[in-house]
C-alpha atoms as a PDB file:
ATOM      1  CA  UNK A   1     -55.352-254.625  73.241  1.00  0.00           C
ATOM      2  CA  UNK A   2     -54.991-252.464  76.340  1.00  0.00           C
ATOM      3  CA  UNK A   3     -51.843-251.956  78.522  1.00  0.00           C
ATOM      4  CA  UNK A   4     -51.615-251.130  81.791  1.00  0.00           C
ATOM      5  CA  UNK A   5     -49.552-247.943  82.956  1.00  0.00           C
ATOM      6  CA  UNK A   6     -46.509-248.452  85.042  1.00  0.00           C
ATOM      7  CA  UNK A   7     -44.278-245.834  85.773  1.00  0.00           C
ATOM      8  CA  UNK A   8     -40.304-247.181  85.350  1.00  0.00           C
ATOM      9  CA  UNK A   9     -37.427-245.167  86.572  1.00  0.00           C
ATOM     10  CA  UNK A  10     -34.008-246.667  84.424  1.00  0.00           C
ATOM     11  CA  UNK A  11     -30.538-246.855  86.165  1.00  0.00           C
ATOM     12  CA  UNK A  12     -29.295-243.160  86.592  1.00  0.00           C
ATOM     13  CA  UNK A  13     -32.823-242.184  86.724  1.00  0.00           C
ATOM     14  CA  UNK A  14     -34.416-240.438  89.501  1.00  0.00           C
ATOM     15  CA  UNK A  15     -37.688-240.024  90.670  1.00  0.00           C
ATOM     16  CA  UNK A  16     -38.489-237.093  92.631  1.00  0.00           C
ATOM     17  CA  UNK A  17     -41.666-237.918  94.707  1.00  0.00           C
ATOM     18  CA  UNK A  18     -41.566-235.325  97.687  1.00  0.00           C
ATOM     19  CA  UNK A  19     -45.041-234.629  99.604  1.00  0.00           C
ATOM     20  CA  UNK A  20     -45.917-233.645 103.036  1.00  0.00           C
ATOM     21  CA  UNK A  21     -47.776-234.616 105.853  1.00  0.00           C
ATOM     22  CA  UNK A  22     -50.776-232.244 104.724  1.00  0.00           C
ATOM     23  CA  UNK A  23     -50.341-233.120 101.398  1.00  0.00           C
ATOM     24  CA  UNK A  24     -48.725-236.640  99.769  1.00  0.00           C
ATOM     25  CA  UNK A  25     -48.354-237.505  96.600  1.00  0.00           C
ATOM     26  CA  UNK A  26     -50.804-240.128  95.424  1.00  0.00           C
ATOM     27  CA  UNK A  27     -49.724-242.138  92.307  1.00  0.00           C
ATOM     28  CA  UNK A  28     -53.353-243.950  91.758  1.00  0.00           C
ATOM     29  CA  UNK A  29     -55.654-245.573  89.366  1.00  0.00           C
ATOM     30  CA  UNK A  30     -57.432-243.248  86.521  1.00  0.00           C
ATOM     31  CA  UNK A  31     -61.582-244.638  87.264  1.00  0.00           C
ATOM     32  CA  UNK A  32     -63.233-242.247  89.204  1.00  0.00           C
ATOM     33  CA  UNK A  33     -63.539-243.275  93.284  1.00  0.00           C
ATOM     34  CA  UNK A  34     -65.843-246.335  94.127  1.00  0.00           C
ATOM     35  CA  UNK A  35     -64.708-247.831  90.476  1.00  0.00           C
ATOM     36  CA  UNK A  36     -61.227-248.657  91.822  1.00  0.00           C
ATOM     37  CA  UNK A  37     -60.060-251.629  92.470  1.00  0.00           C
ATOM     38  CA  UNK A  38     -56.479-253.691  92.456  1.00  0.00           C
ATOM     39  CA  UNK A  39     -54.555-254.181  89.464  1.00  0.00           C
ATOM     40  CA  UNK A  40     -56.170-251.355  87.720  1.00  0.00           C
ATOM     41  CA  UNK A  41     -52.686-250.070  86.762  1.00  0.00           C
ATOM     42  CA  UNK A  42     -49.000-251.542  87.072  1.00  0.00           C
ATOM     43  CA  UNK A  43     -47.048-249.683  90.134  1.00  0.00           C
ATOM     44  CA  UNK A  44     -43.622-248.135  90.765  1.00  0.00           C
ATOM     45  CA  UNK A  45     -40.737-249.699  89.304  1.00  0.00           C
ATOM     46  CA  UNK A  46     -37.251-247.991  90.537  1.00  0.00           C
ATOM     47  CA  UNK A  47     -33.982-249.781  88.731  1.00  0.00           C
ATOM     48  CA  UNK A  48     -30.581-248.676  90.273  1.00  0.00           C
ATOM     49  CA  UNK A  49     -27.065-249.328  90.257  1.00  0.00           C
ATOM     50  CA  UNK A  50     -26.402-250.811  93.889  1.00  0.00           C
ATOM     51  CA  UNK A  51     -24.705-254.527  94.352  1.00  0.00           C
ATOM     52  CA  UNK A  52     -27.306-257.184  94.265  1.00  0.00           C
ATOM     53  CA  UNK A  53     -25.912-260.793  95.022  1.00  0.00           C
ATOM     54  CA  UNK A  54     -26.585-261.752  91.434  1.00  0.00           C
ATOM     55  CA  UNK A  55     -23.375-263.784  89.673  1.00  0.00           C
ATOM     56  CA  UNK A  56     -22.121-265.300  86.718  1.00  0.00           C
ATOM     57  CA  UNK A  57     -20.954-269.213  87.103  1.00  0.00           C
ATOM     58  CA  UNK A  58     -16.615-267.511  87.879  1.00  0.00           C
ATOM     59  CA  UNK A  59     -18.490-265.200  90.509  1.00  0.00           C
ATOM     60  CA  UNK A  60     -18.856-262.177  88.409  1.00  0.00           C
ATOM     61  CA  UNK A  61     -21.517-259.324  89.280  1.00  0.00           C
ATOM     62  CA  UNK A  62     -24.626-259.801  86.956  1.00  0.00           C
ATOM     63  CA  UNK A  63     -27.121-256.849  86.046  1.00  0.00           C
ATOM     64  CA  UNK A  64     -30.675-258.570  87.441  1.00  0.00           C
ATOM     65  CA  UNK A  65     -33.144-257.959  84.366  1.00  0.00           C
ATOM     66  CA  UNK A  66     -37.096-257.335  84.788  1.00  0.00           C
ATOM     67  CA  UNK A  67     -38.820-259.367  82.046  1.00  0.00           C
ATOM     68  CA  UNK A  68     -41.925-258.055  80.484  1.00  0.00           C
ATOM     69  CA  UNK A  69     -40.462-254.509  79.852  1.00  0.00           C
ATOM     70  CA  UNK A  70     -39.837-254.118  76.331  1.00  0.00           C
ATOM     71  CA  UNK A  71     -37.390-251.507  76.965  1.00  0.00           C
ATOM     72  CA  UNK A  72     -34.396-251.173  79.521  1.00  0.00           C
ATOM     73  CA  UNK A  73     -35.412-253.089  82.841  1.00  0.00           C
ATOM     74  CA  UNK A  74     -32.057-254.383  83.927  1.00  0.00           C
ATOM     75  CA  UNK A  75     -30.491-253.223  87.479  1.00  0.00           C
ATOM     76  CA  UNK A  76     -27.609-253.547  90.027  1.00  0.00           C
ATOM     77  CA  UNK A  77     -23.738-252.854  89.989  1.00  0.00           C
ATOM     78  CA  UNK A  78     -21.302-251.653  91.945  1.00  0.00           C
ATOM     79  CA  UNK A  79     -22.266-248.387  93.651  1.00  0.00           C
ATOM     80  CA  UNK A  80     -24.062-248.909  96.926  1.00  0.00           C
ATOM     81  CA  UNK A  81     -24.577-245.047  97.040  1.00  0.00           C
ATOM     82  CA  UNK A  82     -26.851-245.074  94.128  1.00  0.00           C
ATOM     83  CA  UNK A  83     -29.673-242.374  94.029  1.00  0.00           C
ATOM     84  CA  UNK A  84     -32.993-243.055  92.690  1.00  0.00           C
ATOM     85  CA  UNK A  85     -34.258-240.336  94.183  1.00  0.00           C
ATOM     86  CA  UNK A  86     -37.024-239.233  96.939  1.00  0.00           C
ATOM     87  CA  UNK A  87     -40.214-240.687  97.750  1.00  0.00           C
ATOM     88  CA  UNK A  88     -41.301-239.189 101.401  1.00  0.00           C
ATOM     89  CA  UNK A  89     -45.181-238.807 101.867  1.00  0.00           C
ATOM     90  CA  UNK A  90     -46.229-241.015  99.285  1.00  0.00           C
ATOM     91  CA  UNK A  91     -49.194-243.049  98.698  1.00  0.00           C
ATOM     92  CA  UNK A  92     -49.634-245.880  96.041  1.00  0.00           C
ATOM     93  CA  UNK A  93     -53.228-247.488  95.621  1.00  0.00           C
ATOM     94  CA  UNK A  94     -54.960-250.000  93.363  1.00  0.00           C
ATOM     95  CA  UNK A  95     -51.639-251.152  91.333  1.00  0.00           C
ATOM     96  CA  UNK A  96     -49.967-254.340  90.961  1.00  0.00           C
ATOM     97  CA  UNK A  97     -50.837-256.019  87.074  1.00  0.00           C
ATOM     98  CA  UNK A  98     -49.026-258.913  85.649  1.00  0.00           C
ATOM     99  CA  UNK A  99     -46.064-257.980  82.862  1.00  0.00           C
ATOM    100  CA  UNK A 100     -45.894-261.513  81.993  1.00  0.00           C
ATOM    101  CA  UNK A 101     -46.446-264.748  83.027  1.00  0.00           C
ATOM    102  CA  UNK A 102     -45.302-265.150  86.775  1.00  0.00           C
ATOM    103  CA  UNK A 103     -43.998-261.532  86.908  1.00  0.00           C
ATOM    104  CA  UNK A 104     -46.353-258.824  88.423  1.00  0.00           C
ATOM    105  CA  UNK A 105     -45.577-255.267  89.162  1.00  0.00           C
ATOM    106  CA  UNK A 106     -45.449-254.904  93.122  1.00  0.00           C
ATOM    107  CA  UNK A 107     -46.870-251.831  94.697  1.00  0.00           C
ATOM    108  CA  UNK A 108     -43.202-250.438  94.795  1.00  0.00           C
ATOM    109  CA  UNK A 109     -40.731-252.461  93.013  1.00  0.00           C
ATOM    110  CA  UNK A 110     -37.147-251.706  94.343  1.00  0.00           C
ATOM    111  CA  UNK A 111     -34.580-253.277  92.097  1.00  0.00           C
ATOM    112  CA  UNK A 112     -30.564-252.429  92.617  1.00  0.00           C
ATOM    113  CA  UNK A 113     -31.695-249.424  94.565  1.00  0.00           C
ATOM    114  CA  UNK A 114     -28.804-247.468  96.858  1.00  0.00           C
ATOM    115  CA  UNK A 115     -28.837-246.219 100.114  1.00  0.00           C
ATOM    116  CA  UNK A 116     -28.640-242.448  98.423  1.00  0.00           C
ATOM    117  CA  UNK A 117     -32.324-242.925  98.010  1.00  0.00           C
ATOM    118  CA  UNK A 118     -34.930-241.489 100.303  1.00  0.00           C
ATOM    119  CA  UNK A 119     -37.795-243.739 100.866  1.00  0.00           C
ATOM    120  CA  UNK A 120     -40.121-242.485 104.179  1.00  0.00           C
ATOM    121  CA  UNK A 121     -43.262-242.411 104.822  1.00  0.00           C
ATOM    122  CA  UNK A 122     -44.825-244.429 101.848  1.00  0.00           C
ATOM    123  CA  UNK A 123     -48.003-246.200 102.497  1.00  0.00           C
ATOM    124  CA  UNK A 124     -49.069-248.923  99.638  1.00  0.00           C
ATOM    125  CA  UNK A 125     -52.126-250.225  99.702  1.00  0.00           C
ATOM    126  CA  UNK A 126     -55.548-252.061  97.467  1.00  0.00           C
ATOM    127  CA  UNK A 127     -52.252-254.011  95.651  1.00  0.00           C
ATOM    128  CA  UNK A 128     -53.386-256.983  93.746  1.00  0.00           C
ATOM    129  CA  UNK A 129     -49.311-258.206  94.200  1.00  0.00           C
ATOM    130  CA  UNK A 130     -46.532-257.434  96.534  1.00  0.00           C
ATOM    131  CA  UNK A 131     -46.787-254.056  98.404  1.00  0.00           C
ATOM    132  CA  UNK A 132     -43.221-253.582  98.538  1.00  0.00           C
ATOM    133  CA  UNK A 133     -40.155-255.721  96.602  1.00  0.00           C
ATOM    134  CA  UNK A 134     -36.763-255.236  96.919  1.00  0.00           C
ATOM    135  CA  UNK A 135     -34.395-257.051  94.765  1.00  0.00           C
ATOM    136  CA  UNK A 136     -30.841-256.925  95.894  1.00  0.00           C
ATOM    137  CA  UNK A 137     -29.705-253.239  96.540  1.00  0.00           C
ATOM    138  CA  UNK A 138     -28.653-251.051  99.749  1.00  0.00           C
ATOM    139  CA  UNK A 139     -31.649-248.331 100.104  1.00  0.00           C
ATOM    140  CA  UNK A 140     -33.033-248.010 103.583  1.00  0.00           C
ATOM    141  CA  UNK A 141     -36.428-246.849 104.314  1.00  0.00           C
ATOM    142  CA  UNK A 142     -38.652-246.205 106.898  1.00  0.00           C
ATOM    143  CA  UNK A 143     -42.309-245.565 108.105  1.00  0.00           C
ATOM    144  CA  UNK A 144     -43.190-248.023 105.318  1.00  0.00           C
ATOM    145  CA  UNK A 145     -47.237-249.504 105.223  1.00  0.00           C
ATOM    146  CA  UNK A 146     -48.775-252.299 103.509  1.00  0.00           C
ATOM    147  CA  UNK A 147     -52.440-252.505 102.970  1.00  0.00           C
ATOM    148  CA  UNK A 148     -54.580-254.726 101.933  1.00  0.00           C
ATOM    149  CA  UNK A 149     -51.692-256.630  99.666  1.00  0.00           C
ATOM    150  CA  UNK A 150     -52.767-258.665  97.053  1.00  0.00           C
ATOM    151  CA  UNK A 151     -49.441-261.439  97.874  1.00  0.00           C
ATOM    152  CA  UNK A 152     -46.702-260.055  99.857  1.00  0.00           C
ATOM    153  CA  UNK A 153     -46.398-257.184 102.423  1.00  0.00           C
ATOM    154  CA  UNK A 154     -42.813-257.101 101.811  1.00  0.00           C
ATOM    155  CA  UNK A 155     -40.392-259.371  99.835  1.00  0.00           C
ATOM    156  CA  UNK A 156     -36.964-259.646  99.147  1.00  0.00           C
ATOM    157  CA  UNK A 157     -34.593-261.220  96.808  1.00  0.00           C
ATOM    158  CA  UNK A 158     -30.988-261.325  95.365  1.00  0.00           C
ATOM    159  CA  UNK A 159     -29.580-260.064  98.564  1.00  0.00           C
ATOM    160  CA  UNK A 160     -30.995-256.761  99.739  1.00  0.00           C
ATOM    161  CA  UNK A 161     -28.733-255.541 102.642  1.00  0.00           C
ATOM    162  CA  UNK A 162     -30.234-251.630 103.331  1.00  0.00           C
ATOM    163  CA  UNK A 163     -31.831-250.856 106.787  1.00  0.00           C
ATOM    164  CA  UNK A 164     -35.323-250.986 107.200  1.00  0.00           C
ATOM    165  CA  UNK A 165     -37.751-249.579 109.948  1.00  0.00           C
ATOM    166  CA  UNK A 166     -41.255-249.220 111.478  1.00  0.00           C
ATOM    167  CA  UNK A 167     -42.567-251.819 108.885  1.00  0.00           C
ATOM    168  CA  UNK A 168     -46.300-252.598 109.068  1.00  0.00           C
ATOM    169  CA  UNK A 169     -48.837-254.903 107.035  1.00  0.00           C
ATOM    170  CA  UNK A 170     -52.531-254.868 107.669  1.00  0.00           C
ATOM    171  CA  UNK A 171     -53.694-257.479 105.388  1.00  0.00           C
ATOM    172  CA  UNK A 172     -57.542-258.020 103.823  1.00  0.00           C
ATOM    173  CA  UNK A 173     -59.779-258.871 106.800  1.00  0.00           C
END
């Protein structure tokens, strides 16, 4: 049967994702323009090394895991610097597809990110789930922009503690 494409960056991985102004990056879906629509493909998934609040029943750190990958997919640690790389100028349209059942990629799927990552400027929109998720991890970001999100603008879970600004969600009229 067919699979959507996601695009996964592992612990220790980075993704280098650096436009301009004049010229961003656009990570999009493969049908030609007026065939687009959400969901057509998964999203960004970036899986770091940075604390989440995730523990074991004595209090011990636990890696987070995404399930429906059927390789790598687990996240967090100990190093708050962690860096996943750059996105700056980015776009990310028509994603968000479900990996299993009540798990969808998000737009941008942060997960034990650090605060050594660049996220600015990053505008996610036509998302049939989350625009932006951030599971546990320190990265800060800013000049981030939801559009017409399928569920969330922006969610968070297992204890993100970055810095976030200029934040904006323009939902579906």
């Amino acid at each position: 049967h067919d699979t959507k494409a996601a695009l996964v960056v592992q612990p220790g991985g980075r993704l280098i994702a650096d436009g301009r102004r004049d010229a961003p990056i656009v990570f999009t879906s493969q049908l030609p323009e007026g065939q687009r629509k959400p969901g057509d493909w998964g999203g960004i998934i970036l899986l770091g090394n940075a604390p989440t609040n995730l523990r074991d029943a004595v209090g011990a750190p636990l890696h987070g895991s995404v399930e429906g990958l059927t390789h790598g997919g687990k996240y967090g640690g100990t190093d708050p610097d962690d860096d996943s790389g750059i996105l700056r100028f980015v776009r990310i349209e028509y994603s968000g597809t479900q990996i299993a059942p009540n798990n969808e990629i998000n737009g941008l799927t942060l997960a034990g990110v650090g605060r050594k990552t660049v996220l600015d400027h990053i505008l996610v929109r036509h998302t049939a789930d989350d625009c932006f998720e951030f599971f546990g991890g320190t990265v800060n970001g800013k000049h981030l922009v939801c559009q017409r999100n399928g569920d969330d603008g922006f969610d968070w879970d297992y204890g993100y503690t970055g810095k976030l600004q200029f934040l904006i969600v323009q939902e579906d009229p």
